[in-house]
Protein backbone atom coordinates (compact mmCIF):
# COMPACT_ATOMS: atom_id res chain seq x y z
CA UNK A 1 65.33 41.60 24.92
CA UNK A 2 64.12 44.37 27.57
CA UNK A 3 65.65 47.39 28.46
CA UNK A 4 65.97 49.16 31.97
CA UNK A 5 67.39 52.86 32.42
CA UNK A 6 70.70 52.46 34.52
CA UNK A 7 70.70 55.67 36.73
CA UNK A 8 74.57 55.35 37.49
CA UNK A 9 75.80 56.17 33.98
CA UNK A 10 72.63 57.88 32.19
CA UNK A 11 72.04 55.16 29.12
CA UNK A 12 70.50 52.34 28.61
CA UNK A 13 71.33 48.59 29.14
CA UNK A 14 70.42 45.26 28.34
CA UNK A 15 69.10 42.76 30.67
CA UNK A 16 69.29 39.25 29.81
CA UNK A 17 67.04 36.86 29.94
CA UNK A 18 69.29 34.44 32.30
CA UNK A 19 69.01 37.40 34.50
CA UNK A 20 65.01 37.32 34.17
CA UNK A 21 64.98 33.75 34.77
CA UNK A 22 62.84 32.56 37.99
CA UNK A 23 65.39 29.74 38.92
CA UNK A 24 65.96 28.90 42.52
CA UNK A 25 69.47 30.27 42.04
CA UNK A 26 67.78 34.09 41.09
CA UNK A 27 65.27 33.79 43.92
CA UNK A 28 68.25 33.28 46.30
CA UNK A 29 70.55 36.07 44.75
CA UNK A 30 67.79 38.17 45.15
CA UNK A 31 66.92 37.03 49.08
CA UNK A 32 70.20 37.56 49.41
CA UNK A 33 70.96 34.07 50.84
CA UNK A 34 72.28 30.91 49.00
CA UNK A 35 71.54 27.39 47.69
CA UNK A 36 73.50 24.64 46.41
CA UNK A 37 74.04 24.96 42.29
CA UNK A 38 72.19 21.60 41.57
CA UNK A 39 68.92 22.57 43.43
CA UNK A 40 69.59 26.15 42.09
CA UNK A 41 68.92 25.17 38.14
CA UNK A 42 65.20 24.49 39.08
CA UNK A 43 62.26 27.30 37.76
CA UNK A 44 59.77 28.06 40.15
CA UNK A 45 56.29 29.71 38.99
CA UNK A 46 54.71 31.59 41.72
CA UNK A 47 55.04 32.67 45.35
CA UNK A 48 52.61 32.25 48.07
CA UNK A 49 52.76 32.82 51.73
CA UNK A 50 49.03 30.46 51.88
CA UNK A 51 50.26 26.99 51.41
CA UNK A 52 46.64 26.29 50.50
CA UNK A 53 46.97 28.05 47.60
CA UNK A 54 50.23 27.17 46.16
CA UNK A 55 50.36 24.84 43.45
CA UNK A 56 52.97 22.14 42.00
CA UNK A 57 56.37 24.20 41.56
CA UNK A 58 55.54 27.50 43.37
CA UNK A 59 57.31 28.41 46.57
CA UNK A 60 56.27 28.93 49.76
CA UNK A 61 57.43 31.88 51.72
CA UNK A 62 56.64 31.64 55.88
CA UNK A 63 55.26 34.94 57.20
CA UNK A 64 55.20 35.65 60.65
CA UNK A 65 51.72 37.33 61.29
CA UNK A 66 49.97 38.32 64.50
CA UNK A 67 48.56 35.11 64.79
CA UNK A 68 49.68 32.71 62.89
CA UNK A 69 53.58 31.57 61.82
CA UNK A 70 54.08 30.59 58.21
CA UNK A 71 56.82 28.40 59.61
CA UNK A 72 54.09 25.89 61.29
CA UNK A 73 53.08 25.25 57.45
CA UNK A 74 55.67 24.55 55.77
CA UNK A 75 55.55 20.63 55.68
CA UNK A 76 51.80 20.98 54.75
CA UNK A 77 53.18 23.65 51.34
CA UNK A 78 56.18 20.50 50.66
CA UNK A 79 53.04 18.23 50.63
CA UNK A 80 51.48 20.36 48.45
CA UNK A 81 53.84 20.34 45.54
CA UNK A 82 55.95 23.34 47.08
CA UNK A 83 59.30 23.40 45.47
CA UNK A 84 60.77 25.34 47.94
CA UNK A 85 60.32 27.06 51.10
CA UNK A 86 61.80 30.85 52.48
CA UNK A 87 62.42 30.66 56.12
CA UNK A 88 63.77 32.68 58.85
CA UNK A 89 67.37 31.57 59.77
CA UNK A 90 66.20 31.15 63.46
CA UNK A 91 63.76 28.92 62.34
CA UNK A 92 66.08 26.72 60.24
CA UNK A 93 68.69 26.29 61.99
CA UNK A 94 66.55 24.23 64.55
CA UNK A 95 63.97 22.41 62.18
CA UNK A 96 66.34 22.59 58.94
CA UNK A 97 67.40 18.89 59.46
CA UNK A 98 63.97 17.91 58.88
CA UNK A 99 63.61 19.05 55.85
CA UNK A 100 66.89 18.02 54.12
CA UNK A 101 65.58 16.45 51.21
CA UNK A 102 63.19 20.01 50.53
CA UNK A 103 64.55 22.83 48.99
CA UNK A 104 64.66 25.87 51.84
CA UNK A 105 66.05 29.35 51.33
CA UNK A 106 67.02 30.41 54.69
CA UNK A 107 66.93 34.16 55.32
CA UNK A 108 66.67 37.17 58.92
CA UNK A 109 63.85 38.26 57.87
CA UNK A 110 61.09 36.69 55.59
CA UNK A 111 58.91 39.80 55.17
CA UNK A 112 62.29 41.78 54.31
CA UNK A 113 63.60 39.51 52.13
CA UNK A 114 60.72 39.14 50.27
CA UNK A 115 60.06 43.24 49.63
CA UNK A 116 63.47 43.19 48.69
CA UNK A 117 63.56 40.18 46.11
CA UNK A 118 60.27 41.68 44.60
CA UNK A 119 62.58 45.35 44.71
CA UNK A 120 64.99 43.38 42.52
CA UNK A 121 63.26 40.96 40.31
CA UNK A 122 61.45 44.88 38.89
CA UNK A 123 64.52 46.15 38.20
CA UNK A 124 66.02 42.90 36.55
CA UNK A 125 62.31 43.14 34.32
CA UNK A 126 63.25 46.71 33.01
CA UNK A 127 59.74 47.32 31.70
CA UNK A 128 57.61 50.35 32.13
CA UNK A 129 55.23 50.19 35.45
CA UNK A 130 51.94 52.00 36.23
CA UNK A 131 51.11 52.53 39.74
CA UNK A 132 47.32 53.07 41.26
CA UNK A 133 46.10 54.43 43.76
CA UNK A 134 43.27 56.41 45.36
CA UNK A 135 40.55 56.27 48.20
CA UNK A 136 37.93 54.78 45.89
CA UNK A 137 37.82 53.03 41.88
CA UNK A 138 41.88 51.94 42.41
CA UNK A 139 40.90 48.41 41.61
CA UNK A 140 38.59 49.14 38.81
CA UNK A 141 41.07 51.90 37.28
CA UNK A 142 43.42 49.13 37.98
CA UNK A 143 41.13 46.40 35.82
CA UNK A 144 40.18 48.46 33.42
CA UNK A 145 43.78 50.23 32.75
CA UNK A 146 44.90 46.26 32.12
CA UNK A 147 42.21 45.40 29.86
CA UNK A 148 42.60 48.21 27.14
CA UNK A 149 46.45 48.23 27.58
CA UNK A 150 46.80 44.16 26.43
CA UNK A 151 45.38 45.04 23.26
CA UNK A 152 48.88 46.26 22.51
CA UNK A 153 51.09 44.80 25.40
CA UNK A 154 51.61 41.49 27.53
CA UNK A 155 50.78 43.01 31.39
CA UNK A 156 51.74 41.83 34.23
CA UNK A 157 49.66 42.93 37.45
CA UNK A 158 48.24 43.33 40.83
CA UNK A 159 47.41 39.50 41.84
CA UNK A 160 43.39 39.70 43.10
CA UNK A 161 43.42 42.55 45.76
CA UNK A 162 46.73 41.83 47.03
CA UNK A 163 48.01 45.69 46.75
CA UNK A 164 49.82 45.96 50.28
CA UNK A 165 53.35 45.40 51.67
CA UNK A 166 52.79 42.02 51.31
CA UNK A 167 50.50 41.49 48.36
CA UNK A 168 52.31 43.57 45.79
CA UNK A 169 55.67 41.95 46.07
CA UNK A 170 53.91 38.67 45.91
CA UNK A 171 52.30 40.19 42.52
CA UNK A 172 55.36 41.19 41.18
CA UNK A 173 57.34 37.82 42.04
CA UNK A 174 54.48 36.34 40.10
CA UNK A 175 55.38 37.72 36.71
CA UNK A 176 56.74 35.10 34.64
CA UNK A 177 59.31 37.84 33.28
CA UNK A 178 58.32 38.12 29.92
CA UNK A 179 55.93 41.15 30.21
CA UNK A 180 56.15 43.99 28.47
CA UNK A 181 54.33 46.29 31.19
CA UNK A 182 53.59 45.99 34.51
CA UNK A 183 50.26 47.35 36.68
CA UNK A 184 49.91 47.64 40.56
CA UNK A 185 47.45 48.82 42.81
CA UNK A 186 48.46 50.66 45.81
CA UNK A 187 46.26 50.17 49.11
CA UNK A 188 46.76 52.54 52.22
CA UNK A 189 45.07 53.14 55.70
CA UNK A 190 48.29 54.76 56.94
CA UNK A 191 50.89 57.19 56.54
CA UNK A 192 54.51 56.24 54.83
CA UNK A 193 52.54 53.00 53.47
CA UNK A 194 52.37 54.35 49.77
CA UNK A 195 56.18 55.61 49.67
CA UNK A 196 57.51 52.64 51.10
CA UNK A 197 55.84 50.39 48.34
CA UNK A 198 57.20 52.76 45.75
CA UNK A 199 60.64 52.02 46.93
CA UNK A 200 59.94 48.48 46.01
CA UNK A 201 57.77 49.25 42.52
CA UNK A 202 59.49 52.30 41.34
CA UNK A 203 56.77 53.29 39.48
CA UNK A 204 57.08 55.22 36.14
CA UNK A 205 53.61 55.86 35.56
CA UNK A 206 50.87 56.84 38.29
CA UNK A 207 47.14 57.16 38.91
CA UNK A 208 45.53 59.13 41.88
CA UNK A 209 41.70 57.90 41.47
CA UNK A 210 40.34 60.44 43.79
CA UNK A 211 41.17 61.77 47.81
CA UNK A 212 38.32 60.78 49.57
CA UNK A 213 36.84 60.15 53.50
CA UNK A 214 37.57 56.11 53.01
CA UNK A 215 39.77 54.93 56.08
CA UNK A 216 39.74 59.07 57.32
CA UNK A 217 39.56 57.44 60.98
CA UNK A 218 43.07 55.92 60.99
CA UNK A 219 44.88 58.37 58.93
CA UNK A 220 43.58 61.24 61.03
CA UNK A 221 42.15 63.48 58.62
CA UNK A 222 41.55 64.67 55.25
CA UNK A 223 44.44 66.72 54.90
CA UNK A 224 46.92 63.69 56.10
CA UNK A 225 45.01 61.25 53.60
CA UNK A 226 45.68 63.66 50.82
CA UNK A 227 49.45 64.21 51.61
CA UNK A 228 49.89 59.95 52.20
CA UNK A 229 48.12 59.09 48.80
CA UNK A 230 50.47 61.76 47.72
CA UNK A 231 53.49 59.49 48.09
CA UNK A 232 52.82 58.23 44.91
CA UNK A 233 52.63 61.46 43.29
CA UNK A 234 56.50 62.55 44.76
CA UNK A 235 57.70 58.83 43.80
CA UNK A 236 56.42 59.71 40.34
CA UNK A 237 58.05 62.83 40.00
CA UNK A 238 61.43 61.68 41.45
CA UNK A 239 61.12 59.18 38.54
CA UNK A 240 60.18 62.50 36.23
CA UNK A 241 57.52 60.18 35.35
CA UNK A 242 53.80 60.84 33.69
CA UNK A 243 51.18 61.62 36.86
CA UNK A 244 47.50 61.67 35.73
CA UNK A 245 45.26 63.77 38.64
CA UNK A 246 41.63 63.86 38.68
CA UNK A 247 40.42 67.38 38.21
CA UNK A 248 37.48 67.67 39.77
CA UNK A 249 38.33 65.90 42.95
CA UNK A 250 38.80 69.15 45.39
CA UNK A 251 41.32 67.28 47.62
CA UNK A 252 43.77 65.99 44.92
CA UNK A 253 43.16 69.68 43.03
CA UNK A 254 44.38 71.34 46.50
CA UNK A 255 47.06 68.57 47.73
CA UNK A 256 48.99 69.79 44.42
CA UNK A 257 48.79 73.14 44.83
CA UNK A 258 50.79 72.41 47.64
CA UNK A 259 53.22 70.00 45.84
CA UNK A 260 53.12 71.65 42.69
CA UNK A 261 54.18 68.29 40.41
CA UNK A 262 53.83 68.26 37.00
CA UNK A 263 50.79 66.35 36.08
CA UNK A 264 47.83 65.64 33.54
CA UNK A 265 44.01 66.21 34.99
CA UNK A 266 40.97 64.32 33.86
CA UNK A 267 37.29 64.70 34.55
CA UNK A 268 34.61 65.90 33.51
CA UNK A 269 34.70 69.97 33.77
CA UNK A 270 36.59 72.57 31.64
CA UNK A 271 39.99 72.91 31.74
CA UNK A 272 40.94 69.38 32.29
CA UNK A 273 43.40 68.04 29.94
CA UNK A 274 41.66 64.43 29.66
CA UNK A 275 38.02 65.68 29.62
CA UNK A 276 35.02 63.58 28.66
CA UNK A 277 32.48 65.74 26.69
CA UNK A 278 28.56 65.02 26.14
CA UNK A 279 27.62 62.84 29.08
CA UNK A 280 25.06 61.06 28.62
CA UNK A 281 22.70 58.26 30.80
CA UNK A 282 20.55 55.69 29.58
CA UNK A 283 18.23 53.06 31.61
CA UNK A 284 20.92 51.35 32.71
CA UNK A 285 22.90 53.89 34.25
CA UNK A 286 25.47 53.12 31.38
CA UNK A 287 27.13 56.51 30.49
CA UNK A 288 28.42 57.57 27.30
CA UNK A 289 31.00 60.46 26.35
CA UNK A 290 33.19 61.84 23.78
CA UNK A 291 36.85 62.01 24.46
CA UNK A 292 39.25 62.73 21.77
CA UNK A 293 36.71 62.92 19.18
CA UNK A 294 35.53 59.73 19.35
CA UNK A 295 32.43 58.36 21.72
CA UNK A 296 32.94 55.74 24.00
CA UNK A 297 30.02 54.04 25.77
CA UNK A 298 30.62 51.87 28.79
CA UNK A 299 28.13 48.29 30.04
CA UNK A 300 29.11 49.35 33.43
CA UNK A 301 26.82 51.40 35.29
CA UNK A 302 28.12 54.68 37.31
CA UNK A 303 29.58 57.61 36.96
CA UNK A 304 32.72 56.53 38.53
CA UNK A 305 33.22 54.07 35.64
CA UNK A 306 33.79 57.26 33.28
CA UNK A 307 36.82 58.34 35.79
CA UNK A 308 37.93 54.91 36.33
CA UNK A 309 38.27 54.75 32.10
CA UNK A 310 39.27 57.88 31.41
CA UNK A 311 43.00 57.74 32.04
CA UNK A 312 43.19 54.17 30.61
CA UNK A 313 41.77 55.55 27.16
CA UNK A 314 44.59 58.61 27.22
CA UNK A 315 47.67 56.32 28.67
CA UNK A 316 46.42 53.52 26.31
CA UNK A 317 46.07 55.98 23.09
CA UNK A 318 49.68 57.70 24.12
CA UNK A 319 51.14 54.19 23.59
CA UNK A 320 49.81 53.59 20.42
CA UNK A 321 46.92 51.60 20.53
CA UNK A 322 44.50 52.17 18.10
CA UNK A 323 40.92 54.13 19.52
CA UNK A 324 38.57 51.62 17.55
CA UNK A 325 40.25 48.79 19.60
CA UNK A 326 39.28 51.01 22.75
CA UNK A 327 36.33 51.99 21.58
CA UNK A 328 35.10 48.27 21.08
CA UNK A 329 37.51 47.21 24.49
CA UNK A 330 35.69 49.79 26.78
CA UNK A 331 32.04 48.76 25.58
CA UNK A 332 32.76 45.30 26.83
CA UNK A 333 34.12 46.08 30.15
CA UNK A 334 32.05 44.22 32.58
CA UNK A 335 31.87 45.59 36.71
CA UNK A 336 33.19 43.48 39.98
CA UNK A 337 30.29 41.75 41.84
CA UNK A 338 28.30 43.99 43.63
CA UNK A 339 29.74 46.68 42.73
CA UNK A 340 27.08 49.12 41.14
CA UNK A 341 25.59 45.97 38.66
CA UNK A 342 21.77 46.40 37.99
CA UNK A 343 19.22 44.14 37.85
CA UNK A 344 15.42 43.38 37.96
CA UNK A 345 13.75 41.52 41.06
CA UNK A 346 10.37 41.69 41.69
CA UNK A 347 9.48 44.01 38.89
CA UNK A 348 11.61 46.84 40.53
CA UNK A 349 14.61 47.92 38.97
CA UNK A 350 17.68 47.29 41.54
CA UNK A 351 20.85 48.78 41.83
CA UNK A 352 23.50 46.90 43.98
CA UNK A 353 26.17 48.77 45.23
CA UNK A 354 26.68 47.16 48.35
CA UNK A 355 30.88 46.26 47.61
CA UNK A 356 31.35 49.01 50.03
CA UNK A 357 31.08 52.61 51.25
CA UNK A 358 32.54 55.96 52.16
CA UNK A 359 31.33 59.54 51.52
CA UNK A 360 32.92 59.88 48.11
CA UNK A 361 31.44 56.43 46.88
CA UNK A 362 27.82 57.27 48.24
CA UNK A 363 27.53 60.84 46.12
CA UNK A 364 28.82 58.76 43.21
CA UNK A 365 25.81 56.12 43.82
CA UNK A 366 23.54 58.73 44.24
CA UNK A 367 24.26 60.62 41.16
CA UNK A 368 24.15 57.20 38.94
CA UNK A 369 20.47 56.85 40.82
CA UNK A 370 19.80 60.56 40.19
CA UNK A 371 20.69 59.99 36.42
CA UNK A 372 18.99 56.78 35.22
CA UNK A 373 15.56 57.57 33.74
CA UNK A 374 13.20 56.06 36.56
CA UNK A 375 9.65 54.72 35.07
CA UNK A 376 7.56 54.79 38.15
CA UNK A 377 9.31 56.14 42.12
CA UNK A 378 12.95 55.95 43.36
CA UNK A 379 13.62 54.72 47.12
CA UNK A 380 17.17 55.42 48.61
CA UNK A 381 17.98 52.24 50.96
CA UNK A 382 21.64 53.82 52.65
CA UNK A 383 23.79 51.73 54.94
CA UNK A 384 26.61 53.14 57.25
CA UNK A 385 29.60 53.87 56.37
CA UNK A 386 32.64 52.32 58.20
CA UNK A 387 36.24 53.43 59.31
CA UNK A 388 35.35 57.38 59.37
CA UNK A 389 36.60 57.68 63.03
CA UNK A 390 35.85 61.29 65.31
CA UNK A 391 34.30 62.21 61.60
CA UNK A 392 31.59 59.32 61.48
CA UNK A 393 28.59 61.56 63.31
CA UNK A 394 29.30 64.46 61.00
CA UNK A 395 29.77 62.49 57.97
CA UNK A 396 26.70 61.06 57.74
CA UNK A 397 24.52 64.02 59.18
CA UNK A 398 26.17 65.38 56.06
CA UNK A 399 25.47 62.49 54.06
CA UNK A 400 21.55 62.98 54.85
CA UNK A 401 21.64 66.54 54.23
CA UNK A 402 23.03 65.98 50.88
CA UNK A 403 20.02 63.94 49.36
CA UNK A 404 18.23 67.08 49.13
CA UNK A 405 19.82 67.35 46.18
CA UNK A 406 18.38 64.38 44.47
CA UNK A 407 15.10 62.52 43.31
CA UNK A 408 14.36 60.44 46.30
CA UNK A 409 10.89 59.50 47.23
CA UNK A 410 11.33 57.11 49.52
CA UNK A 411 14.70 57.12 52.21
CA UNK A 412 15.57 53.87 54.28
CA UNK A 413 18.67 53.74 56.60
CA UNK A 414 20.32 51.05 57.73
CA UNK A 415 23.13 49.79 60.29
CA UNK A 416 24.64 51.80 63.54
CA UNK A 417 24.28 55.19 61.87
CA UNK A 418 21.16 54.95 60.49
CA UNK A 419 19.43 57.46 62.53
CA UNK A 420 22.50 60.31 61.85
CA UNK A 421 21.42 59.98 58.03
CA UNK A 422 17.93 59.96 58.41
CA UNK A 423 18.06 63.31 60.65
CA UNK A 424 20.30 65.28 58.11
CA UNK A 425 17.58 64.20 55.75
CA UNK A 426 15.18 65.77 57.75
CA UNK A 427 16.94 68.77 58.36
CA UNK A 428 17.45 69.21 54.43
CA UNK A 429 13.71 69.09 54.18
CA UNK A 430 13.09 65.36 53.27
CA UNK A 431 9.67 65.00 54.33
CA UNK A 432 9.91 62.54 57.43
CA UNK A 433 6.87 60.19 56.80
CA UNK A 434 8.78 58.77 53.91
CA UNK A 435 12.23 58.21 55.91
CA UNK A 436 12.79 54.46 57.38
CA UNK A 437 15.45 53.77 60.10
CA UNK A 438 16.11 49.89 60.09
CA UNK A 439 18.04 48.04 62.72
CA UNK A 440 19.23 45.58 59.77
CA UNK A 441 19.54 44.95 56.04
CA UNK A 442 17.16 42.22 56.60
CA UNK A 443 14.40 45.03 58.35
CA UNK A 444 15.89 47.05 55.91
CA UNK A 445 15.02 44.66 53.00
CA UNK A 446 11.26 44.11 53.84
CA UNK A 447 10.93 47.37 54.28
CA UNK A 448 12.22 48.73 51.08
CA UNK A 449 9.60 45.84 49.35
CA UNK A 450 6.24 46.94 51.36
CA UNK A 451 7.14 50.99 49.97
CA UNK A 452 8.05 50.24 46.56
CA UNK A 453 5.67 48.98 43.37
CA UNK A 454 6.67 47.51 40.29
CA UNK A 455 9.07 49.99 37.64
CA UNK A 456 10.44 51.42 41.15
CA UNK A 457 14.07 52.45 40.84
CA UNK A 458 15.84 51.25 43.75
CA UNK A 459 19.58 51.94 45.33
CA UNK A 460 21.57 49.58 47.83
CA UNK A 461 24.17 50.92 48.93
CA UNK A 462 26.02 50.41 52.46
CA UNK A 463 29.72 49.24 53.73
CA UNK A 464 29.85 45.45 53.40
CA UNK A 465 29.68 45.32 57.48
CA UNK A 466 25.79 46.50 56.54
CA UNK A 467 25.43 43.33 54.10
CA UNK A 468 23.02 44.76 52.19
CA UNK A 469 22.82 41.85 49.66
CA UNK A 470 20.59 40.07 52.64
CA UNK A 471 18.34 43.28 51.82
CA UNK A 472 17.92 42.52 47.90
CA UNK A 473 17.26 38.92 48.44
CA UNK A 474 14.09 39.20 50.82
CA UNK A 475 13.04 40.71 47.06
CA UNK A 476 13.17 37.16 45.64
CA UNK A 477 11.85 35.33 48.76
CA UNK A 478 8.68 38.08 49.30
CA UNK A 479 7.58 38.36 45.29
């Protein structure tokens, strides 16, 4: 049996598993809407708003989108094993007739009903929740916090990369209801997004990754992305819940200054509460640190893999779990395709990062390129970066500038603002002969083999618009 804090009298109740129980009667208390007792009895498994994706005994919910009505599916989800179907009363009341022999939950609003079924199916589960969010590493904090937490706990969590208004009640009516914890992502490109899927989580736990440039161009600014990635950080404290901070992201240090809410830090520098000690890089780009007195090394390459770990090890340790279980978990963490994995082509020594890219994500590459031991040169290939808005000319002037501050022998740019890197380069004193502006990765690619030899160290990274991986593979088809 669970347990779930009731606010209105200040203790704790039971919930019971007939409450937690994903019959079709459940799913229509919490839609608010009604079915008839005998079709009510049967369990669903999962919802799904694709009915390509559903599978024997899931349920089909029909979202209106900008282009496409979910309603125009529904006998294609039925002939896919659907068991039933959530539709907008409009809707049924002139097709329902059709479909008498189906199961359909007719409701106003789909999209409402279904926020507000996943709102109520967490609160029936009564089990702790972790929220994450951040402008880059929320889905491999998100990964990773899983992993080392169900050495102790059955998770539930953030379905794929569904972690908007849509995708993260669909994750939570996905929970079988028998979890003991619960993990979600939190995606945002707008203000009031965060807060209004905290309403629906209620999240007693909370990660901010980092406050960086990624999507800057539609929330208008640094300052606003800071104060919307915030919303988790107020929903956390409402909750007087535990808020972990990184500490040596400048944005999320300042945003709190302003909000002033209790919360843990972790990094790398002094004065961090969660602090990992004795860095260290090998040939891989695989870092190692001691936290806690015990040293944890990672088989993911980057630098951002020690933040993205960091707060798992200290929310994982605070709930018990024993540190040689971590220690041994975190070694055998494995990274997302494309996203920083290393490997050698050609004889040259290649580091794909080409998942995506913003400011904050590019000085992380760079410093994972700077660290690794390189046997022979190191050549830069840098794709634009997408989504910065009025910032993107000054961004990545500012992005070529920085390289100065790293071992680069080589430079090659690629995509619309190729030639905005390349000139801060120049400006910083990158000598110009060995700077390359490419129209495209495939240029980009050829280019990167004729300047590099064998034992090269070499760095992809670009936004996926770039497609960079066409870069690396001209390395396979030209060796």
């Amino acid at each position: 049996m669970s347990h779930v804090h009731d606010e209105n009298c200040g203790c704790v109740t039971k919930k019971s598993n007939n409450q937690k129980r994903k019959s079709l009667w459940n799913l229509a208390k919490w839609l608010e809407t009604q079915i008839e007792e005998n079709r009510g009895v049967l369990e669903f498994n999962d919802v799904w708003m694709d009915s390509r994706k559903l599978q024997k005994g899931d349920v089909f919910i029909a979202l209106k989108g900008e282009t496409q009505d979910g309603h125009d599916y529904i006998k294609s989800a039925f002939d896919n094993g659907a068991l039933a179907a959530v539709v907008e009363r409009e809707w049924y009341e002139k097709n329902g007739k059709n479909f008498a022999e189906f199961n359909l939950l007719p409701v106003e609003n789909t999209l409402l009903s279904l926020q507000n079924a996943a709102r109520e199916f967490r609160r029936i589960l009564g089990i702790p929740v972790i929220s994450v969010t951040g402008s880059n590493g929320k889905t491999s904090a998100t990964n990773i916090l899983k992993t080392l937490l169900a050495n102790g706990f059955k998770i539930g969590a953030t379905k794929g990369n569904f972690n908007n208004h849509i995708g993260v009640p669909l994750s939570i009516l996905s929970m079988k209801g028998d979890e003991e914890m619960a993990i979600f992502e939190i995606g945002a490109n707008h203000a009031g997004e965060i807060a209004a899927l905290t309403s629906i989580i209620e999240p007693d736990m909370g990660i901010i990754t980092n406050i960086g440039y990624a999507h800057v161009g539609l929330f208008g600014g640094i300052e606003k992305t800071a104060e919307a990635k915030f919303e988790l950080a107020r929903a956390i404290s409402m909750r007087q819940g535990v808020l972990l901070l990184n500490g040596d992201d400048e944005f999320s240090v300042k945003q709190n200054e302003i909000d002033l809410i209790p919360a843990y830090y972790f990094g790398l520098k002094e004065g961090n509460q969660i602090c990992a000690e004795n860095l260290s890089c090998d040939e891989n780009g695989y870092y190692s640190f001691d936290y806690n007195k015990r040293r944890y090394e990672l088989s993911m390459a980057g630098i951002h893999c020690v933040y993205s770990v960091l707060p798992a090890i200290y929310l994982s340790l605070s709930m018990g779990i024993n540190a040689e279980i971590l220690q041994k978990t975190v070694k055998e963490l494995k990274p997302a395709n494309m996203r920083g994995e290393i490997e050698i082509i050609s004889g040259r020594k290649i580091i794909a990062d080409c998942y995506n890219a913003n400011p904050s994500s590019m000085q992380t590459s760079l410093k994972m390129f700077n660290d690794i031991p390189a046997k022979a040169g190191r050549v830069a290939v840098l794709g634009t970066m997408g989504e910065l808005g009025d910032y993107e000319e000054k961004l990545h002037v500012e992005l070529g500038k920085s390289l100065a501050n790293y071992k680069i022998d080589k430079l090659i740019t690629v995509g619309t603002c190729a030639k905005l890197i390349a000139d801060g380069a120049k400006t910083a004193g990158i000598n110009a002969n060995a700077i390359f502006v490419c129209k495209n990765a495939e240029e980009a690619g050829k280019v990167a083999y004729e300047n590099s030899c064998e034992n090269d160290l070499i760095l992809f990274k670009g936004s996926r618009s770039v497609e960079l991986e066409k870069a690396i593979s001209i390395f396979s088809t030209l060796s």
